[in-house]
N, C-alpha and C. Protein backbone atom coordinates (compact mmCIF):
# COMPACT_ATOMS: atom_id res chain seq x y z
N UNK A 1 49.50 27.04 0.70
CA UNK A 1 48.26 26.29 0.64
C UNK A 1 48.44 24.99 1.43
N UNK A 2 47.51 24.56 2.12
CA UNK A 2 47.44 23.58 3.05
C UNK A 2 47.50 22.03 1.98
N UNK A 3 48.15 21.32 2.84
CA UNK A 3 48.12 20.33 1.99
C UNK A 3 46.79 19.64 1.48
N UNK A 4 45.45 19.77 2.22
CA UNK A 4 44.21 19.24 2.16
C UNK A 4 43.23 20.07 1.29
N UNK A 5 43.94 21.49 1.09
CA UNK A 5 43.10 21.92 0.41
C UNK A 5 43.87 21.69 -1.58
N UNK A 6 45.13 21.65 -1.19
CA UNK A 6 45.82 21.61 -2.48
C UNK A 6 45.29 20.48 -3.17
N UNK A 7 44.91 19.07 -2.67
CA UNK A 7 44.41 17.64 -3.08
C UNK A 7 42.72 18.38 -3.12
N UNK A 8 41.96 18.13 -2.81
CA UNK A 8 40.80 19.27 -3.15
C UNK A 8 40.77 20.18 -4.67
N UNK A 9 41.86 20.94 -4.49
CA UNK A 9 41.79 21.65 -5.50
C UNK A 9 41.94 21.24 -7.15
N UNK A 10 42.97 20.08 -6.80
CA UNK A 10 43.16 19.52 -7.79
C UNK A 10 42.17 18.24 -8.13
N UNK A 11 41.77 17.39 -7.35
CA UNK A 11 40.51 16.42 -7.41
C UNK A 11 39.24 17.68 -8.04
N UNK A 12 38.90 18.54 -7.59
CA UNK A 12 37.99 19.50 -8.48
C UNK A 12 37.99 19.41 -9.76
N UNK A 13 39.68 20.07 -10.02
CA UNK A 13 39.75 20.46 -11.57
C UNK A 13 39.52 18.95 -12.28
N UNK A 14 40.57 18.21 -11.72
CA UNK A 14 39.95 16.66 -12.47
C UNK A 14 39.11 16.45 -12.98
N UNK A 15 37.48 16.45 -12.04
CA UNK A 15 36.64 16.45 -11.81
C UNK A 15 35.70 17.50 -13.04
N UNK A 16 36.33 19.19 -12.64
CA UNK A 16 35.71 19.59 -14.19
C UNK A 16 35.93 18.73 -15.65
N UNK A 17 37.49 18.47 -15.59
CA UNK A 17 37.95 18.67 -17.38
C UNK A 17 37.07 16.89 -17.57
N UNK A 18 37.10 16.16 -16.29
CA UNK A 18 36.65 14.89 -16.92
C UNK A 18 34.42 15.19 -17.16
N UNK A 19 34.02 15.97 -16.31
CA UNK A 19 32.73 16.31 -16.98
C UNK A 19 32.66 16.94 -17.94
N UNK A 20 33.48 18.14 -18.59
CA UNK A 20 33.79 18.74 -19.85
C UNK A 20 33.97 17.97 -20.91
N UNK A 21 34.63 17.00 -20.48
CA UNK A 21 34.71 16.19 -22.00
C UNK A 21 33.80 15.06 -21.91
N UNK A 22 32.90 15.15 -21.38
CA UNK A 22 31.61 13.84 -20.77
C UNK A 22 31.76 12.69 -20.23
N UNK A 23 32.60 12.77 -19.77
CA UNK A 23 33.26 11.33 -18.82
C UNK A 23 32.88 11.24 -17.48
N UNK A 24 32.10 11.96 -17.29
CA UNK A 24 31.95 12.12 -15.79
C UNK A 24 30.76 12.70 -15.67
N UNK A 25 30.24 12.71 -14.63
CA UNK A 25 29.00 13.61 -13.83
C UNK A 25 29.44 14.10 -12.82
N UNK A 26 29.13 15.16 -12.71
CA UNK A 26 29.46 15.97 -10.88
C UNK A 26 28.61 15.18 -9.97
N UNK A 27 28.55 15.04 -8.62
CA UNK A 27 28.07 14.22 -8.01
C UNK A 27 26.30 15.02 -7.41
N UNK A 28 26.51 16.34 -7.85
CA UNK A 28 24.87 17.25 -7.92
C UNK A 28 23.94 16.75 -8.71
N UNK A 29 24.47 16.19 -9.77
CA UNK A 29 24.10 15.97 -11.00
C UNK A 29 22.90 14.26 -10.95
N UNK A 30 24.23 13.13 -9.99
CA UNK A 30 23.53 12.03 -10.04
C UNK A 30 21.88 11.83 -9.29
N UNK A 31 21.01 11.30 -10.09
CA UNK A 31 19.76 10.95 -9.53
C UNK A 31 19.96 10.36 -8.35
N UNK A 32 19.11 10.20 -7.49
CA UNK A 32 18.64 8.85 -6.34
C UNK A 32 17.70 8.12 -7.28
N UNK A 33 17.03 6.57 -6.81
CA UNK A 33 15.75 7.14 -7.04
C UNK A 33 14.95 7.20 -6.46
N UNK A 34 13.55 7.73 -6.96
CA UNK A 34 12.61 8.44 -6.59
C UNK A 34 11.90 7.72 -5.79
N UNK A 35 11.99 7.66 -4.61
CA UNK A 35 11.35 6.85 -3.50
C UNK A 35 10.05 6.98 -3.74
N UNK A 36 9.46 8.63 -3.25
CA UNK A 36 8.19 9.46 -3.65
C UNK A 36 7.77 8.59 -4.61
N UNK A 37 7.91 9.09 -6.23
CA UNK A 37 7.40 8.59 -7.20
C UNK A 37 6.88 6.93 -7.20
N UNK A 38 8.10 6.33 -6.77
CA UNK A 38 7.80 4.94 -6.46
C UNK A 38 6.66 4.62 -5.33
N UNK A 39 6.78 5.22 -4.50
CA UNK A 39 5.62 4.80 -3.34
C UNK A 39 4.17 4.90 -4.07
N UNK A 40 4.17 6.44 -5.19
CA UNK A 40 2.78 6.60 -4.86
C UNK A 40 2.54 5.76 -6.31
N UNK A 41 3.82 5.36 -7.30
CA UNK A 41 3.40 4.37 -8.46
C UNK A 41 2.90 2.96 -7.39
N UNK A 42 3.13 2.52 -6.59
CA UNK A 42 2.94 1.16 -5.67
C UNK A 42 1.28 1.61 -5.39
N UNK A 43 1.10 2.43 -4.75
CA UNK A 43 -0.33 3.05 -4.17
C UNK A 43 -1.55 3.24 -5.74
N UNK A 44 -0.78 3.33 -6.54
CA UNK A 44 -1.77 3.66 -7.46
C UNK A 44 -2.07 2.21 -8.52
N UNK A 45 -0.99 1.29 -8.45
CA UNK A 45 -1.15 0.08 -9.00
C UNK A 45 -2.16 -0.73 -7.55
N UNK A 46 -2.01 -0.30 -7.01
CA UNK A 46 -2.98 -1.16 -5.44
C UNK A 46 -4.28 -1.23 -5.99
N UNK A 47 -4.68 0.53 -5.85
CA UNK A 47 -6.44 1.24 -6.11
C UNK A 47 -6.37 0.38 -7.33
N UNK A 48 -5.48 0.20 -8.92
CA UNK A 48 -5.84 -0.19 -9.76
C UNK A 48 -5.84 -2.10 -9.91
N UNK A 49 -5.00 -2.38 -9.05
CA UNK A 49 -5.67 -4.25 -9.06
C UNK A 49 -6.63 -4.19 -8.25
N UNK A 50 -7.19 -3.60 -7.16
CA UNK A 50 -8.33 -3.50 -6.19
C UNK A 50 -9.29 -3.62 -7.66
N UNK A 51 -9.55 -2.28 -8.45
CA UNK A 51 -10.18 -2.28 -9.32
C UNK A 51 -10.31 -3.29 -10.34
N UNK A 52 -9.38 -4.13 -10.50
CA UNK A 52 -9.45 -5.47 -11.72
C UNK A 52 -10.63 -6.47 -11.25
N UNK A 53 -10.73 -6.41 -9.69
CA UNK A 53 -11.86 -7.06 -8.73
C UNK A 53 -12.78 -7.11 -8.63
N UNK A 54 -13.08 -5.82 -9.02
CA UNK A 54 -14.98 -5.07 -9.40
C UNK A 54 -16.00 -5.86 -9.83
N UNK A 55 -16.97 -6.47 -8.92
CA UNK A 55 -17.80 -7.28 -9.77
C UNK A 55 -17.51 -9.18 -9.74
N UNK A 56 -16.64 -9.41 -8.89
CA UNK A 56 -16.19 -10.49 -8.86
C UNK A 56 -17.05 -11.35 -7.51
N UNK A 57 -17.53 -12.11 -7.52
CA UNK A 57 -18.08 -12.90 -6.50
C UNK A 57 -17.60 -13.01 -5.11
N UNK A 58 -18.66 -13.00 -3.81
CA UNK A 58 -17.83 -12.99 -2.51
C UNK A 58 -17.96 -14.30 -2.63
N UNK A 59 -16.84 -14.89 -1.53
CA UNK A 59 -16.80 -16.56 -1.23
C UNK A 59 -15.92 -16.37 0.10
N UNK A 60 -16.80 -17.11 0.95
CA UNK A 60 -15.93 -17.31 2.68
C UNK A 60 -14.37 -17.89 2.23
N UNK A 61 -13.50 -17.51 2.40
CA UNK A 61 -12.62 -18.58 2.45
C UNK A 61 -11.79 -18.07 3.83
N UNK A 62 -10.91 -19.64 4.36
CA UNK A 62 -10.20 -20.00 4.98
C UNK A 62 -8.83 -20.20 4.87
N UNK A 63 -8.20 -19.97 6.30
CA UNK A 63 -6.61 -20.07 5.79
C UNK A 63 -5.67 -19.37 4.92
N UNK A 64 -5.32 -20.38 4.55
CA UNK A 64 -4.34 -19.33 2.66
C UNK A 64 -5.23 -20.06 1.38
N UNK A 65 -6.72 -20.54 1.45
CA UNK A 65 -7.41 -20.75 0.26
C UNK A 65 -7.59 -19.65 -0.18
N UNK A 66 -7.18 -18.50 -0.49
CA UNK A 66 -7.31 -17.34 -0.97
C UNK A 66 -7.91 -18.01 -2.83
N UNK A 67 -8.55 -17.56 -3.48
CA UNK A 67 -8.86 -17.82 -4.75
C UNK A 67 -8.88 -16.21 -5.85
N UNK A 68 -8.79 -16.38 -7.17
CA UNK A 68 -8.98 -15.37 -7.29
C UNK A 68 -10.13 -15.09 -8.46
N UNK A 69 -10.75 -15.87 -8.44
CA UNK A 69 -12.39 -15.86 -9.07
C UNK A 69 -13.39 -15.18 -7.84
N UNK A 70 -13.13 -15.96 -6.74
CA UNK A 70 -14.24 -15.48 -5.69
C UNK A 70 -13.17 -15.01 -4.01
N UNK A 71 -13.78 -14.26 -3.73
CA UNK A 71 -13.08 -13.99 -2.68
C UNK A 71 -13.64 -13.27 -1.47
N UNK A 72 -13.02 -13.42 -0.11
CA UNK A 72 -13.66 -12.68 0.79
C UNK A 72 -13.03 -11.52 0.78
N UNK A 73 -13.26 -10.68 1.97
CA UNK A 73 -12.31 -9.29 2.00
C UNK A 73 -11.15 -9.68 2.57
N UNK A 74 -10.77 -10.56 3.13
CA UNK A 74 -8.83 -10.94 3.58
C UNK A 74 -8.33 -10.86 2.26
N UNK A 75 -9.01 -11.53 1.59
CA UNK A 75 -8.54 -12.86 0.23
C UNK A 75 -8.24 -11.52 -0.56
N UNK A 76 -9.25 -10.84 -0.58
CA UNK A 76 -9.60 -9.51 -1.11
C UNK A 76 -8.27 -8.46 -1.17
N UNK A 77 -7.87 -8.31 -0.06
CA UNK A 77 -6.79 -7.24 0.65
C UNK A 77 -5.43 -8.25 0.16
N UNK A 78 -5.60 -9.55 -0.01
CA UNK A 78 -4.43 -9.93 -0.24
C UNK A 78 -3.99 -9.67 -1.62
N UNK A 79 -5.02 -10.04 -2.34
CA UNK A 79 -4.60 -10.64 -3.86
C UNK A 79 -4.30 -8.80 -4.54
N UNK A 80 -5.01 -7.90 -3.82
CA UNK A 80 -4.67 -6.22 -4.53
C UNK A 80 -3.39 -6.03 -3.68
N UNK A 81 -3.36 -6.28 -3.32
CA UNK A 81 -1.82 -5.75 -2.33
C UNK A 81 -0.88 -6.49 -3.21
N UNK A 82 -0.77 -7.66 -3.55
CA UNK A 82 0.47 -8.56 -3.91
C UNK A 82 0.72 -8.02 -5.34
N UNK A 83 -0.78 -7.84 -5.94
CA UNK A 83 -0.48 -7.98 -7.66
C UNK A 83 -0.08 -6.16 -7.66
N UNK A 84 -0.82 -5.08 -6.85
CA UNK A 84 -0.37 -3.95 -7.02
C UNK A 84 1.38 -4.07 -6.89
N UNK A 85 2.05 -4.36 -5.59
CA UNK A 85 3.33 -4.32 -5.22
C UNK A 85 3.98 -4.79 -5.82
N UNK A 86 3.61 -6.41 -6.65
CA UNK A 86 4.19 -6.92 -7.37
C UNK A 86 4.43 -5.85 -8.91
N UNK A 87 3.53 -5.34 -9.33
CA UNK A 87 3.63 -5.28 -10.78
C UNK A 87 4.69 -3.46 -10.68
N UNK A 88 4.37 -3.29 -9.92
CA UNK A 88 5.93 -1.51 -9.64
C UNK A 88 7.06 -2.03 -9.24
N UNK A 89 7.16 -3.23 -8.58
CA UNK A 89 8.18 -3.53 -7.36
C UNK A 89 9.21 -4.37 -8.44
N UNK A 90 8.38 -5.84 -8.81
CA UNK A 90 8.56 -7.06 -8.80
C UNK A 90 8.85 -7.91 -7.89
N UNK A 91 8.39 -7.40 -6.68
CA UNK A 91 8.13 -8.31 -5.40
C UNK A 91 6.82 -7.85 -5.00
N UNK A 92 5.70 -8.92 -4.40
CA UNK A 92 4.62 -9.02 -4.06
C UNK A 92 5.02 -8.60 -2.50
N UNK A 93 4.10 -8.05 -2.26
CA UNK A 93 4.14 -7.95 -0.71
C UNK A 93 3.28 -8.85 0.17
N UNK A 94 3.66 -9.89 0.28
CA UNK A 94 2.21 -11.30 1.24
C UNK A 94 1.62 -10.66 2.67
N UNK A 95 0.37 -10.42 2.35
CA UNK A 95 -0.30 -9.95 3.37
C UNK A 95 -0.39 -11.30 4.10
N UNK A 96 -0.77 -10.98 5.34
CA UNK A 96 -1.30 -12.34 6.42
C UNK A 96 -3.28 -12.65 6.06
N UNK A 97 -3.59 -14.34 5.98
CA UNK A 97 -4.67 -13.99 6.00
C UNK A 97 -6.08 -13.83 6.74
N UNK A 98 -5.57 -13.73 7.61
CA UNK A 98 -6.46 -13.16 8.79
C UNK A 98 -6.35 -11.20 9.07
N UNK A 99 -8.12 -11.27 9.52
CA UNK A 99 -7.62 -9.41 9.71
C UNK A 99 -6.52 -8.89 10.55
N UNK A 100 -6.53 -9.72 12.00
CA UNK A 100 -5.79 -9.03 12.85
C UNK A 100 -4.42 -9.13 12.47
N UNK A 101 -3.96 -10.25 11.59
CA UNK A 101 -2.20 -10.23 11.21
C UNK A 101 -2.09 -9.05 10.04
N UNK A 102 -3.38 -8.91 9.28
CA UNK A 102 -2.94 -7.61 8.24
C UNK A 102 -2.78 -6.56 8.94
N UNK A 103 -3.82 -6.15 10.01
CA UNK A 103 -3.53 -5.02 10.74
C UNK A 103 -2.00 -5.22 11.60
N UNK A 104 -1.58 -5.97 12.05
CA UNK A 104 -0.19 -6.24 12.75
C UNK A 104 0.84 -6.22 11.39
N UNK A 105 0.64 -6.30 10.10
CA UNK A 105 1.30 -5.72 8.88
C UNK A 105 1.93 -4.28 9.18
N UNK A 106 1.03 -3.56 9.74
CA UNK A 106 1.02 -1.96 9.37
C UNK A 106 1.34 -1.20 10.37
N UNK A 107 0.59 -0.27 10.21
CA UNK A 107 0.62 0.77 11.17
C UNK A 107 -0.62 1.64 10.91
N UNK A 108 -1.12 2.09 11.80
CA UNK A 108 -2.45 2.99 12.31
C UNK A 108 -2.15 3.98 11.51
N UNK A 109 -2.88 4.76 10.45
CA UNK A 109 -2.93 6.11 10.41
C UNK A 109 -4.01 6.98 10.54
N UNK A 110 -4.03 8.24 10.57
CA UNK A 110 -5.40 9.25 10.67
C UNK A 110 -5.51 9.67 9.28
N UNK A 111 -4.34 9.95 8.46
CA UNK A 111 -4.59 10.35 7.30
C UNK A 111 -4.20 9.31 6.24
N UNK A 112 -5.13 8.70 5.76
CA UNK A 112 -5.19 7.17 5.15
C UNK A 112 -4.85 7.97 3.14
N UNK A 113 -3.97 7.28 2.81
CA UNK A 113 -3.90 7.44 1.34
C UNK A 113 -4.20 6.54 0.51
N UNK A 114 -4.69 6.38 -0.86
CA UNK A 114 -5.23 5.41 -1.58
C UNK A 114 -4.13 4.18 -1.54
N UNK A 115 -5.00 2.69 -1.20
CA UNK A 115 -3.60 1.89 -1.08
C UNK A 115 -3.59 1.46 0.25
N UNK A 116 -3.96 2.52 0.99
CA UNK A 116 -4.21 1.27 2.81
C UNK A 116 -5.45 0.93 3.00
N UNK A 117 -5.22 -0.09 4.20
CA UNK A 117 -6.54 -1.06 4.34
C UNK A 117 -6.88 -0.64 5.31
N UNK A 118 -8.66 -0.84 4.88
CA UNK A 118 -9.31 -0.44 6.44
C UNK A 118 -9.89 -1.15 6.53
N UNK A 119 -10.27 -1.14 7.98
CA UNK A 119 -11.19 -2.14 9.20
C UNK A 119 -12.37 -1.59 9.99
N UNK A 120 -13.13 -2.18 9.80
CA UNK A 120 -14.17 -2.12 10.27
C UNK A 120 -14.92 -2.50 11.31
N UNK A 121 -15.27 -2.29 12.43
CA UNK A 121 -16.24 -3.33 13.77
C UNK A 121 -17.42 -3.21 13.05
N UNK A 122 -18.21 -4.50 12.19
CA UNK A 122 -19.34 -4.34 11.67
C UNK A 122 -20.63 -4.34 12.73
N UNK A 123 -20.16 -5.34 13.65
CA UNK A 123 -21.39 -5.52 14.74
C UNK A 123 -21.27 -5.27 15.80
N UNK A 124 -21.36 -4.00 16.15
CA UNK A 124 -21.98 -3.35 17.14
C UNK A 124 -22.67 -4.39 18.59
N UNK A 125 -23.13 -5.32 18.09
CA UNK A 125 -23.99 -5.75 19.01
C UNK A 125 -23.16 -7.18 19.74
N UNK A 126 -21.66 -7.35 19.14
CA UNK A 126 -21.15 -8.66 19.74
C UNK A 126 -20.67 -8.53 20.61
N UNK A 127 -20.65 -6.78 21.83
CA UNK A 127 -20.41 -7.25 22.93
C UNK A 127 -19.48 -6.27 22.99
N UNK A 128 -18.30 -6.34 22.09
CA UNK A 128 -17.52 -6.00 21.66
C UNK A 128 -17.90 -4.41 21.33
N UNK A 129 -16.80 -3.19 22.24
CA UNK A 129 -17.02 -1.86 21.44
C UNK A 129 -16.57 -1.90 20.18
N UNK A 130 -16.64 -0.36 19.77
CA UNK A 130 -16.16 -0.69 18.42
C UNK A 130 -14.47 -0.03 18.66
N UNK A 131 -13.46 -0.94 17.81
CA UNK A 131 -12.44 -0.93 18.14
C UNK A 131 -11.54 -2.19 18.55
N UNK A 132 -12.30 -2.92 19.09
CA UNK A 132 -12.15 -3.93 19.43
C UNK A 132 -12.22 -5.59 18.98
N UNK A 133 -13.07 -5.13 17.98
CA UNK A 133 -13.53 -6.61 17.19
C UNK A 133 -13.90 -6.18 15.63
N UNK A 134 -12.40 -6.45 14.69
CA UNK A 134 -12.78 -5.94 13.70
C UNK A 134 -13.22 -6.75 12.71
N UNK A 135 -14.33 -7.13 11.78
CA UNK A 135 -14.43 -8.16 11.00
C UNK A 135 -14.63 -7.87 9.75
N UNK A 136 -14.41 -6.89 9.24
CA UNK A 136 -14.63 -6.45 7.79
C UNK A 136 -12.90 -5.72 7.47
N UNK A 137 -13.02 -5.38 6.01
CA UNK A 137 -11.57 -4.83 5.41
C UNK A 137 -11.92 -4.80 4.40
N UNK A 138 -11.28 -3.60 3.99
CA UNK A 138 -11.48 -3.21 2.10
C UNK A 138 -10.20 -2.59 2.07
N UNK A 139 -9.68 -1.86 0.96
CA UNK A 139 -8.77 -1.12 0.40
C UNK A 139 -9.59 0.41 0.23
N UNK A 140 -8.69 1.25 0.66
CA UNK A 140 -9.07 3.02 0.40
C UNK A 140 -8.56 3.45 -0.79
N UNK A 141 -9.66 4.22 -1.08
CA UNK A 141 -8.76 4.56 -2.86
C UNK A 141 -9.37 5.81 -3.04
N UNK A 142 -9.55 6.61 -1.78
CA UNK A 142 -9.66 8.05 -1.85
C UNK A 142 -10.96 8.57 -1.51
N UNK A 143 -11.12 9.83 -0.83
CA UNK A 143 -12.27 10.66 -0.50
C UNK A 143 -12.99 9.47 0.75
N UNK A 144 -14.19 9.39 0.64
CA UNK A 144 -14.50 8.57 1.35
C UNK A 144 -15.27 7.22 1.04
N UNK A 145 -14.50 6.71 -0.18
CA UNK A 145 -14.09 5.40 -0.83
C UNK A 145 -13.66 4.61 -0.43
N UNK A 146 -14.10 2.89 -0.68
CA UNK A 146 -13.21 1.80 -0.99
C UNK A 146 -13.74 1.28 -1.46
N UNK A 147 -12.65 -0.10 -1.76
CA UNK A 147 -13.32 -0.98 -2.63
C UNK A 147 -13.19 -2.12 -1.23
N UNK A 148 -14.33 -2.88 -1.13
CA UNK A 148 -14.60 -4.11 -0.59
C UNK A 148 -14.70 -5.46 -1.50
N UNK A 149 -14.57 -6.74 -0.91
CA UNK A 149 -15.29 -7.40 -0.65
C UNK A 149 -16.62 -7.76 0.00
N UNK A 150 -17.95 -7.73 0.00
CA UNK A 150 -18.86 -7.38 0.83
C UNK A 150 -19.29 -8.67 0.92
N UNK A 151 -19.68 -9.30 1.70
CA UNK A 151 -20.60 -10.71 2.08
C UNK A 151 -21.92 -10.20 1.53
N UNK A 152 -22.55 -9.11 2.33
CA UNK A 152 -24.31 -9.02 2.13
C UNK A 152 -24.49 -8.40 0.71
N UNK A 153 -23.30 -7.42 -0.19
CA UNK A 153 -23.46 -7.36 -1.70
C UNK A 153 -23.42 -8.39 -2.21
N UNK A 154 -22.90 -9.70 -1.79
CA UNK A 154 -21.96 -10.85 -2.62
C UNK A 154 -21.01 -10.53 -3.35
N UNK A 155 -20.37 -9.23 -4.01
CA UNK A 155 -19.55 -9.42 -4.96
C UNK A 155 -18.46 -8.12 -4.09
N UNK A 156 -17.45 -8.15 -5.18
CA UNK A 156 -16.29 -6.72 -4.90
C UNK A 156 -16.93 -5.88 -5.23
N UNK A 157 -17.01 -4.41 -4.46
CA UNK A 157 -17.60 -3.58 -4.96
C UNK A 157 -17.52 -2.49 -4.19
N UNK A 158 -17.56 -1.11 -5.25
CA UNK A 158 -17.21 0.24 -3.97
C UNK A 158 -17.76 0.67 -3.20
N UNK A 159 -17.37 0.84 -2.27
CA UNK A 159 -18.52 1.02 -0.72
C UNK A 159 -17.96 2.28 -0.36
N UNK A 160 -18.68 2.59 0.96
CA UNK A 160 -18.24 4.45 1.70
C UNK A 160 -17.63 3.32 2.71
N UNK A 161 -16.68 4.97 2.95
CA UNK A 161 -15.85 4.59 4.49
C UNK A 161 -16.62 4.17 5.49
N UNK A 162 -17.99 4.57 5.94
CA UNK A 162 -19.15 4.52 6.64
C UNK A 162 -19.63 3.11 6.01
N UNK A 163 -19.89 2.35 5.22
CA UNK A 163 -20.35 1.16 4.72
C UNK A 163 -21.41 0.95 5.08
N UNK A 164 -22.22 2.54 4.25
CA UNK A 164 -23.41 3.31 4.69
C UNK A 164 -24.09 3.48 6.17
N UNK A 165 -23.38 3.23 6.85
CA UNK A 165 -23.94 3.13 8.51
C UNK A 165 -23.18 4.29 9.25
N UNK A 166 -22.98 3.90 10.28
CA UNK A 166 -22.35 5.04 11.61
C UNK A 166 -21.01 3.55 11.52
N UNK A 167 -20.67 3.34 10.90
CA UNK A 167 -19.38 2.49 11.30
C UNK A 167 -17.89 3.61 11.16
N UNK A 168 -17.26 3.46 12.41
CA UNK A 168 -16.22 3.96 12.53
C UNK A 168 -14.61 3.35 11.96
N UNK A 169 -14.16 3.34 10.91
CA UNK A 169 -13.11 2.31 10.60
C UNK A 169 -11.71 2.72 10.82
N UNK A 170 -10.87 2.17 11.12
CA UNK A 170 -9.31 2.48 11.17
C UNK A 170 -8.64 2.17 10.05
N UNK A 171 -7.59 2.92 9.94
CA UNK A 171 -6.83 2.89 8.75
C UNK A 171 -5.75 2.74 8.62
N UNK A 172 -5.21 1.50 8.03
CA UNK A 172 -3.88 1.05 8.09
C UNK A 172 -2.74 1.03 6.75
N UNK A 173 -2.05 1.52 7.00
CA UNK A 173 -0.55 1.64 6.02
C UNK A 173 0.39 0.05 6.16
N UNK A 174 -0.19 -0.82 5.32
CA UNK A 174 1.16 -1.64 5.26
C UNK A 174 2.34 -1.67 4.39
N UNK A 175 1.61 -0.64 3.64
CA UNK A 175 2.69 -0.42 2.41
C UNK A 175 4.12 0.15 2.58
N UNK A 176 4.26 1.48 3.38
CA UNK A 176 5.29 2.38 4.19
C UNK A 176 6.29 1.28 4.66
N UNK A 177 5.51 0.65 5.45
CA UNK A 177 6.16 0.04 6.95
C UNK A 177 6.63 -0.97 6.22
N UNK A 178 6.54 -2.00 5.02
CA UNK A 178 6.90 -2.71 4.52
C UNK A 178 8.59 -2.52 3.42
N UNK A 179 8.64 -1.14 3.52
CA UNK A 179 9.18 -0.69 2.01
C UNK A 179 9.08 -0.67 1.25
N UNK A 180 7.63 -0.05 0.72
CA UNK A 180 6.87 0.37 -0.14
C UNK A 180 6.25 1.51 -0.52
């Protein structure tokens, strides 16, 4: 017997008599953890602080005045992102608060899961195709759902992907790309 397999053979048996008598785990045996599980517990605490929002007053804000009585849709995308990530994680994930730095958060997807943010070109008419000038954002929380911030509703509230119009929106993952 080769010398590499003889050390082998015997690290094995070790290996049984110390799991036999419960001192041990085989190394098949040890968990990871569950990345999966964790991602989509992060995604589902998102849709559910998005939801704590429901009904809450719009208010313009600026900068990092983010508030969390009244809010716009940045303020909006921030405060469900942090408290979702925060409360699975125990780290918040700080969105940027402007649209174009949340979208520079992420990454583009086609197949959007509850938990990323989308964008919107609301006005058509600034010149701007659509694609190009995005000024709206909500959170997706499935089918062809979200929850917004809306200026012309005044309050948080669930809107269509369409935000009843022909609006075309993109859909962004900051959660993935973050380690989340």
């Amino acid at each position: 017997m080769k010398r590499s397999s003889a050390r082998r053979a015997i690290v094995g048996a070790a290996v049984a008599l110390l799991t036999a008598a419960g001192l041990a785990t085989p190394a098949s045996a040890t968990t990871e953890p569950d990345l999966t599980a964790q991602a989509s517990a992060v995604r589902n605490a998102v849709v559910d602080a998005a939801k704590s929002y429901l009904g809450l007053p719009y208010r313009y804000a600026t900068g990092w005045t983010c508030s969390r009585q009244a809010m716009d849709c940045e303020c909006f995308n921030r405060n469900a992102i942090w408290d979702g990530t925060a409360r699975v994680t125990g780290r918040g994930l700080q969105l940027n608060y402007w649209l174009q730095g949340q979208i520079n958060q992420g990454r583009l997807t086609t197949t959007p899961r509850p938990g990323d943010l989308v964008f919107w070109d609301t006005d058509p008419h600034d010149g701007i195709p659509y694609g190009g000038d995005y000024d709206h954002t909500g959170i997706y929380i499935g089918g062809t759902t979200v929850i917004d911030a809306n200026a012309v509703a005044g309050r948080v509230r669930y809107d269509s992907t369409t935000l009843g119009g022909s609006y075309r929106p993109i859909y962004v993952d900051v959660l993935a790309p973050n380690g989340y």
